[in-house]
Structures are given as structure tokens and as C-alpha cells.
Protein backbone atom coordinates (compact mmCIF):
# COMPACT_ATOMS: atom_id res chain seq x y z
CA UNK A 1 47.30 12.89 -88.41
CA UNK A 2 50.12 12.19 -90.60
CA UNK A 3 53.75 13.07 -89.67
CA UNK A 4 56.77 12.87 -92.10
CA UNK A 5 60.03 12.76 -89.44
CA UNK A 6 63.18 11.96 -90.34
CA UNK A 7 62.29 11.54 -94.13
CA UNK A 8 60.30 8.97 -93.52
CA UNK A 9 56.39 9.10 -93.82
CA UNK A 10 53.74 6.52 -92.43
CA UNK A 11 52.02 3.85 -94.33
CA UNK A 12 48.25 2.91 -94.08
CA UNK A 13 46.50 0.26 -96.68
CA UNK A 14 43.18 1.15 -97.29
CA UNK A 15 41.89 -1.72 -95.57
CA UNK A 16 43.03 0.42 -91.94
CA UNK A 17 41.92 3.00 -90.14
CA UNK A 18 43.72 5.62 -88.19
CA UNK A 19 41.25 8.02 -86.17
CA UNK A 20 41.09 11.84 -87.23
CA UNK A 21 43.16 12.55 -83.17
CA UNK A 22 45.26 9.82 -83.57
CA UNK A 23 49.42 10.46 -84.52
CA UNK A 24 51.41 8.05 -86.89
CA UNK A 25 54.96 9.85 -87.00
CA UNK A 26 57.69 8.59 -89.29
CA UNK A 27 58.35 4.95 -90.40
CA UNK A 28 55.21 3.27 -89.07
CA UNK A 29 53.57 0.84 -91.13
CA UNK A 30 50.41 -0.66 -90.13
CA UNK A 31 49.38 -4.29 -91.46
CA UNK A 32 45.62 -4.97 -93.38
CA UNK A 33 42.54 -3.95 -91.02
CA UNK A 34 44.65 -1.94 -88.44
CA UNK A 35 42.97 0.50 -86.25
CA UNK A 36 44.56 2.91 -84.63
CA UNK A 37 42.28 5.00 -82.28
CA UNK A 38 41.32 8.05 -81.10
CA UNK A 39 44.43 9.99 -78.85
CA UNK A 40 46.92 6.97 -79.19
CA UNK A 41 50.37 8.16 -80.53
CA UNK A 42 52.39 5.77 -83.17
CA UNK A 43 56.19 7.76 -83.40
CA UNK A 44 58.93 6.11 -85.26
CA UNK A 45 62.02 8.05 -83.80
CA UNK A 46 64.60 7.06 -85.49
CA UNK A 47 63.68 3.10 -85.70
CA UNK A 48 60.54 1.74 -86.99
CA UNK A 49 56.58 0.94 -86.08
CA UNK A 50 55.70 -1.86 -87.57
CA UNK A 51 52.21 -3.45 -87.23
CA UNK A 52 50.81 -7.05 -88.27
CA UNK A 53 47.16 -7.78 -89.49
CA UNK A 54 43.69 -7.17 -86.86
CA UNK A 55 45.73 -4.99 -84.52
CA UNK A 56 43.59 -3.00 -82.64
CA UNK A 57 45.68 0.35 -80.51
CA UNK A 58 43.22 1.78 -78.46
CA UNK A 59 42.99 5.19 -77.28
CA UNK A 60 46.07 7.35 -75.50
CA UNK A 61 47.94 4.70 -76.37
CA UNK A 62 51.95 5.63 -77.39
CA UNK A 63 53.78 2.58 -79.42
CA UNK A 64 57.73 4.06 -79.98
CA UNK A 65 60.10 2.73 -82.42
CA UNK A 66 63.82 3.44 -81.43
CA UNK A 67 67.20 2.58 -83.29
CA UNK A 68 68.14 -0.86 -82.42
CA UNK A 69 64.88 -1.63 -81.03
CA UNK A 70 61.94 -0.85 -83.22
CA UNK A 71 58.42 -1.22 -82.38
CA UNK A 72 56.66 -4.42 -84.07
CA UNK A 73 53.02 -5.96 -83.26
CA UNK A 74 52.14 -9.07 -84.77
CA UNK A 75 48.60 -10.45 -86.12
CA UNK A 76 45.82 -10.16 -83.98
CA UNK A 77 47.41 -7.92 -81.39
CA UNK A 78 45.29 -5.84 -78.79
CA UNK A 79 46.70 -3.03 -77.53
CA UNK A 80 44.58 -1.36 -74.39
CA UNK A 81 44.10 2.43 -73.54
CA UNK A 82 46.77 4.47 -72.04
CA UNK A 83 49.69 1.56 -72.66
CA UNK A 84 53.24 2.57 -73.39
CA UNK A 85 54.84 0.35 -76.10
CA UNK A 86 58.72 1.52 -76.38
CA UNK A 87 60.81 -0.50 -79.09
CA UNK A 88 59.31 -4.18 -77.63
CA UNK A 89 58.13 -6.71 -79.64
CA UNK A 90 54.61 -7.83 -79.63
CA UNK A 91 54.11 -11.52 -81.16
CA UNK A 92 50.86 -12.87 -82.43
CA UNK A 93 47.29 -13.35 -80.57
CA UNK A 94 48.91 -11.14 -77.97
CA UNK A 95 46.62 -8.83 -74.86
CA UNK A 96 48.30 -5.67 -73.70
CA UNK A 97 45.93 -4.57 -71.04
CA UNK A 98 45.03 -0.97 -70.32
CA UNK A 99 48.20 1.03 -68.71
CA UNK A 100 50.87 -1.66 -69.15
CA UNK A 101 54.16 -0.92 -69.91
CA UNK A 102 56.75 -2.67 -72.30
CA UNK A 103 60.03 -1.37 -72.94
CA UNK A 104 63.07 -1.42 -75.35
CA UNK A 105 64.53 -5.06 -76.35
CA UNK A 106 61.43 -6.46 -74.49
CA UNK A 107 59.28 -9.42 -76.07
CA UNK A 108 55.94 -10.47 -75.20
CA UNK A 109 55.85 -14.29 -76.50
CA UNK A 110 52.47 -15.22 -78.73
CA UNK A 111 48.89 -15.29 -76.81
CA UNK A 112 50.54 -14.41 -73.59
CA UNK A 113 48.65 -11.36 -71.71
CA UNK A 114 50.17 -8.23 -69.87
CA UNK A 115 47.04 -7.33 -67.83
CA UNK A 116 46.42 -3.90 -66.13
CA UNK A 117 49.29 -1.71 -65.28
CA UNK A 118 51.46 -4.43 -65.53
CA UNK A 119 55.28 -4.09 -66.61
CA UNK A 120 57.44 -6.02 -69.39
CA UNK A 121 61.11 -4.76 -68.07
CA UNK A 122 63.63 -3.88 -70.54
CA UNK A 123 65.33 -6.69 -72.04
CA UNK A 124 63.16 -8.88 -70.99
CA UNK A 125 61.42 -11.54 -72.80
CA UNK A 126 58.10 -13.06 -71.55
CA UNK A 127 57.41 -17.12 -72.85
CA UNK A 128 54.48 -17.65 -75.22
CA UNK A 129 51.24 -18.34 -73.30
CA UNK A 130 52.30 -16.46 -69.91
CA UNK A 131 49.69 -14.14 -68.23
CA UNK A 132 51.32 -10.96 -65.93
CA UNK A 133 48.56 -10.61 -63.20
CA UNK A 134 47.75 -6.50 -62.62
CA UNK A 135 49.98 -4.85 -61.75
CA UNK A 136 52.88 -7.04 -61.29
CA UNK A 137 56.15 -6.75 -63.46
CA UNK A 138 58.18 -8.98 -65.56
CA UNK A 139 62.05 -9.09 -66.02
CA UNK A 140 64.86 -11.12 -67.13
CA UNK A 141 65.03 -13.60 -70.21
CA UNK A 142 63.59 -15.48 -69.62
CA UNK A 143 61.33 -13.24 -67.31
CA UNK A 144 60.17 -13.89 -64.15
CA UNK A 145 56.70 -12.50 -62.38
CA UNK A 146 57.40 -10.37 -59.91
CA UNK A 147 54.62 -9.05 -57.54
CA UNK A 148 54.72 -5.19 -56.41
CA UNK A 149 55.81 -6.33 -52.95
CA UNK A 150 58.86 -8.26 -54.00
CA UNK A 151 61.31 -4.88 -55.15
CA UNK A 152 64.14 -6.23 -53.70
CA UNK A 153 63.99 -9.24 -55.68
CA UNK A 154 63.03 -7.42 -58.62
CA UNK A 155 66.20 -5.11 -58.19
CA UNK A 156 68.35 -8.29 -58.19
CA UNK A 157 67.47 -9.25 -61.18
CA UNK A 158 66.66 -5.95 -63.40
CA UNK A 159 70.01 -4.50 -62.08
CA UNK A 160 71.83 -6.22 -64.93
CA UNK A 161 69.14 -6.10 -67.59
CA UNK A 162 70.58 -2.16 -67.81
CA UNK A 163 67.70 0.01 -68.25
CA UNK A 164 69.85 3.27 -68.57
CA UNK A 165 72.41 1.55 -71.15
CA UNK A 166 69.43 0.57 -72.93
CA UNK A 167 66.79 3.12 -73.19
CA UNK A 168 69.60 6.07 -72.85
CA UNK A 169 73.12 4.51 -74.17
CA UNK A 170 74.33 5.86 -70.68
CA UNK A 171 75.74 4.22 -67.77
CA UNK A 172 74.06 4.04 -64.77
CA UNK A 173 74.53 7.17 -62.83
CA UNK A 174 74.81 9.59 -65.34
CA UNK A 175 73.29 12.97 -63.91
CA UNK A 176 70.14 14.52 -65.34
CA UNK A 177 71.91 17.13 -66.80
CA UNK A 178 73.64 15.48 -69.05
CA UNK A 179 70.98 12.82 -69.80
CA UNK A 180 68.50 15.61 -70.66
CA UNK A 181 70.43 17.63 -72.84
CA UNK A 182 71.12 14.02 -74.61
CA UNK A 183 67.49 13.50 -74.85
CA UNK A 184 66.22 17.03 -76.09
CA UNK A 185 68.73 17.36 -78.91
CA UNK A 186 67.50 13.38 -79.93
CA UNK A 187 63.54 14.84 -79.90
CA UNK A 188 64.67 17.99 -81.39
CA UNK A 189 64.70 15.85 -84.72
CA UNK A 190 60.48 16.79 -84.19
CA UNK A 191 61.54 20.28 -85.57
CA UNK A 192 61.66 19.23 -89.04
CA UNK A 193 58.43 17.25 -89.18
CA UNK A 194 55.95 17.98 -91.72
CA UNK A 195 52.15 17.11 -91.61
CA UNK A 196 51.32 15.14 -94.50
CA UNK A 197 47.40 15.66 -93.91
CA UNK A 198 45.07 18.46 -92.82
């Protein structure tokens, strides 16, 4: 399906495909021979999607473009089932394995590989060529590999790569109240959308 938001409405050359369950909301462009599959979720907020050639998302995927931090995959980018792509950058020749997570300012450096479940912290940016083994997280810039045993370590050094500041534009602390009623007027924009196809 086909979402206008924000004014903006999705571009797909004939040469892609976007499955029939599949969502491309907003400013999302995909590149020649893009597939987009069934369930996975392409949503330009109020940034951009952007996609290069031969990218493959795979299903239940979600790939979100933010202000400041859109979402771009280069050429020849794999995308696995059930990952969450949030305003990172993707370079070329790059494997995002099923269920791992990349998030705003992050960038995955070309033909490295973010294997299963496996974490690209905010701010973060991961050297061309570097694998993340399952499950294990990467953060700083440039990032180290942290394994899921090592959260104090890992605390160290994502303490200052300010997630909240970041993701929210809220300092560290801020209660849930406010945060939430800061992040349901932002997705309330979705109340203007229009479907562009049946």
C-alpha cells in the first residue's frame, strides 16, 4: 500500500516491486529492482526513506526516516525479516540479519554484516567490512563489539552517545508522561494520511 503523509507520496520505478501487504508511507524512494516484501513497513515521518539499487527488505521489516536522520540503503543492501531500521544509514553490499536493530545517526560501513538480533547503537558508526556476531551490540564511533555479557562496559560507552537526546530531543530523565504526549502528537501527523492505492 501506498501512503501520502505529510504531503509527500512514495516513489517506485517500474523496475521494483512492493508486495500487495507491504507499507511505503511518505517520502520513500526506492532505487531500480527494489523489493520490498510482504508485512515490512517503509514510513518516512517527517525525514526521508531512501533506497539504492538490488535492495531486498524482507518481510515485517520497519525502515523509519526521521528529521535529521533519514533512512538511506545503498546498492545491494539485504535487509532480513523482522529488522528495525530507524534513521541509520546502510552503505553498499551491506547484510542486516533477521531481528537486528539500527538506530538514528547510526552507520553500517559497506559489506560489513549485523547478524541476528544484533544492535547498531545510536550514533554509532560501524567500519566497512566489520561483522556483529548474534546478538551482540555495537556502539560508539567508531563502534566497538560488545557481547551481551559485557553491559557495564556497554553503559560506559553508550551513556554519552545520548539515545534520549537523539531519538526523543529530550534529556535523559524526562518522565513518560511527558515523553509520550511528545511522541503521540509527532504520530498524530498519521491522521491526515491518504491511501494513494486500493
Amino acid at each position: 500500500m501506498l501512503i501520502e503523509h505529510r504531503g509527500r507520496s512514495p516513489v517506485v520505478p517500474p523496475s521494483a516491486y512492493v508486495a500487495p501487504s507491504a507499507v511505503l508511507c511518505g517520502a520513500v524512494v526506492l532505487g531500480e529492482r527494489a523489493r520490498v516484501l510482504h508485512g515490512a513497513v517503509l514510513t518516512a515521518e517527517d525525514g526521508e526513506v531512501r533506497t539504492g539499487a538490488d535492495v531486498v527488505v524482507m518481510e515485517h521489516s520497519l525502515v523509519r526516516g526521521r528529521a535529521g536522520h533519514p533512512a538511506v540503503l545503498g546498492d545491494a543492501v539485504l535487509i532480513g525479516p523482522h529488522t528495525h531500521v530507524n534513521g541509520a544509514t546502510v552503505e553498499d553490499e551491506v547484510f542486516v540479519a533477521t531481528g537486528a536493530s539500527l538506530f538514528p545517526g547510526a552507520v553500517a560501513g559497506a559489506r560489513s554484516e549485523l547478524r541476528i538480533n544484533s544492535v547498531l547503537h545510536v550514533n554509532s558508526r560501524l567500519a566497512p567490512g566489520t561483522v556483529v556476531p548474534i546478538g551482540w551490540i555495537a556502539a560508539g564511533d567508531p563502534a566497538e563489539l560488545f557481547s551481551p555479557d559485557r553491559h557495564d562496559e556497554l553503559w560506559d560507552k553508550q551513556r554519552d552517545l545520548d539515545f534520549p537526546g537523539t531519538v526523543y530531543g529530550l534529556p535523559r530523565g524526562t518522565g513518560m508522561r511527558t515523553l509520550m504526549a511528545r511522541q503521540t502528537d509527532y504520530y498524530g501527523a498519521h491522521m491526515d494520511d491518504r491511501p494513494l492505492n486500493g
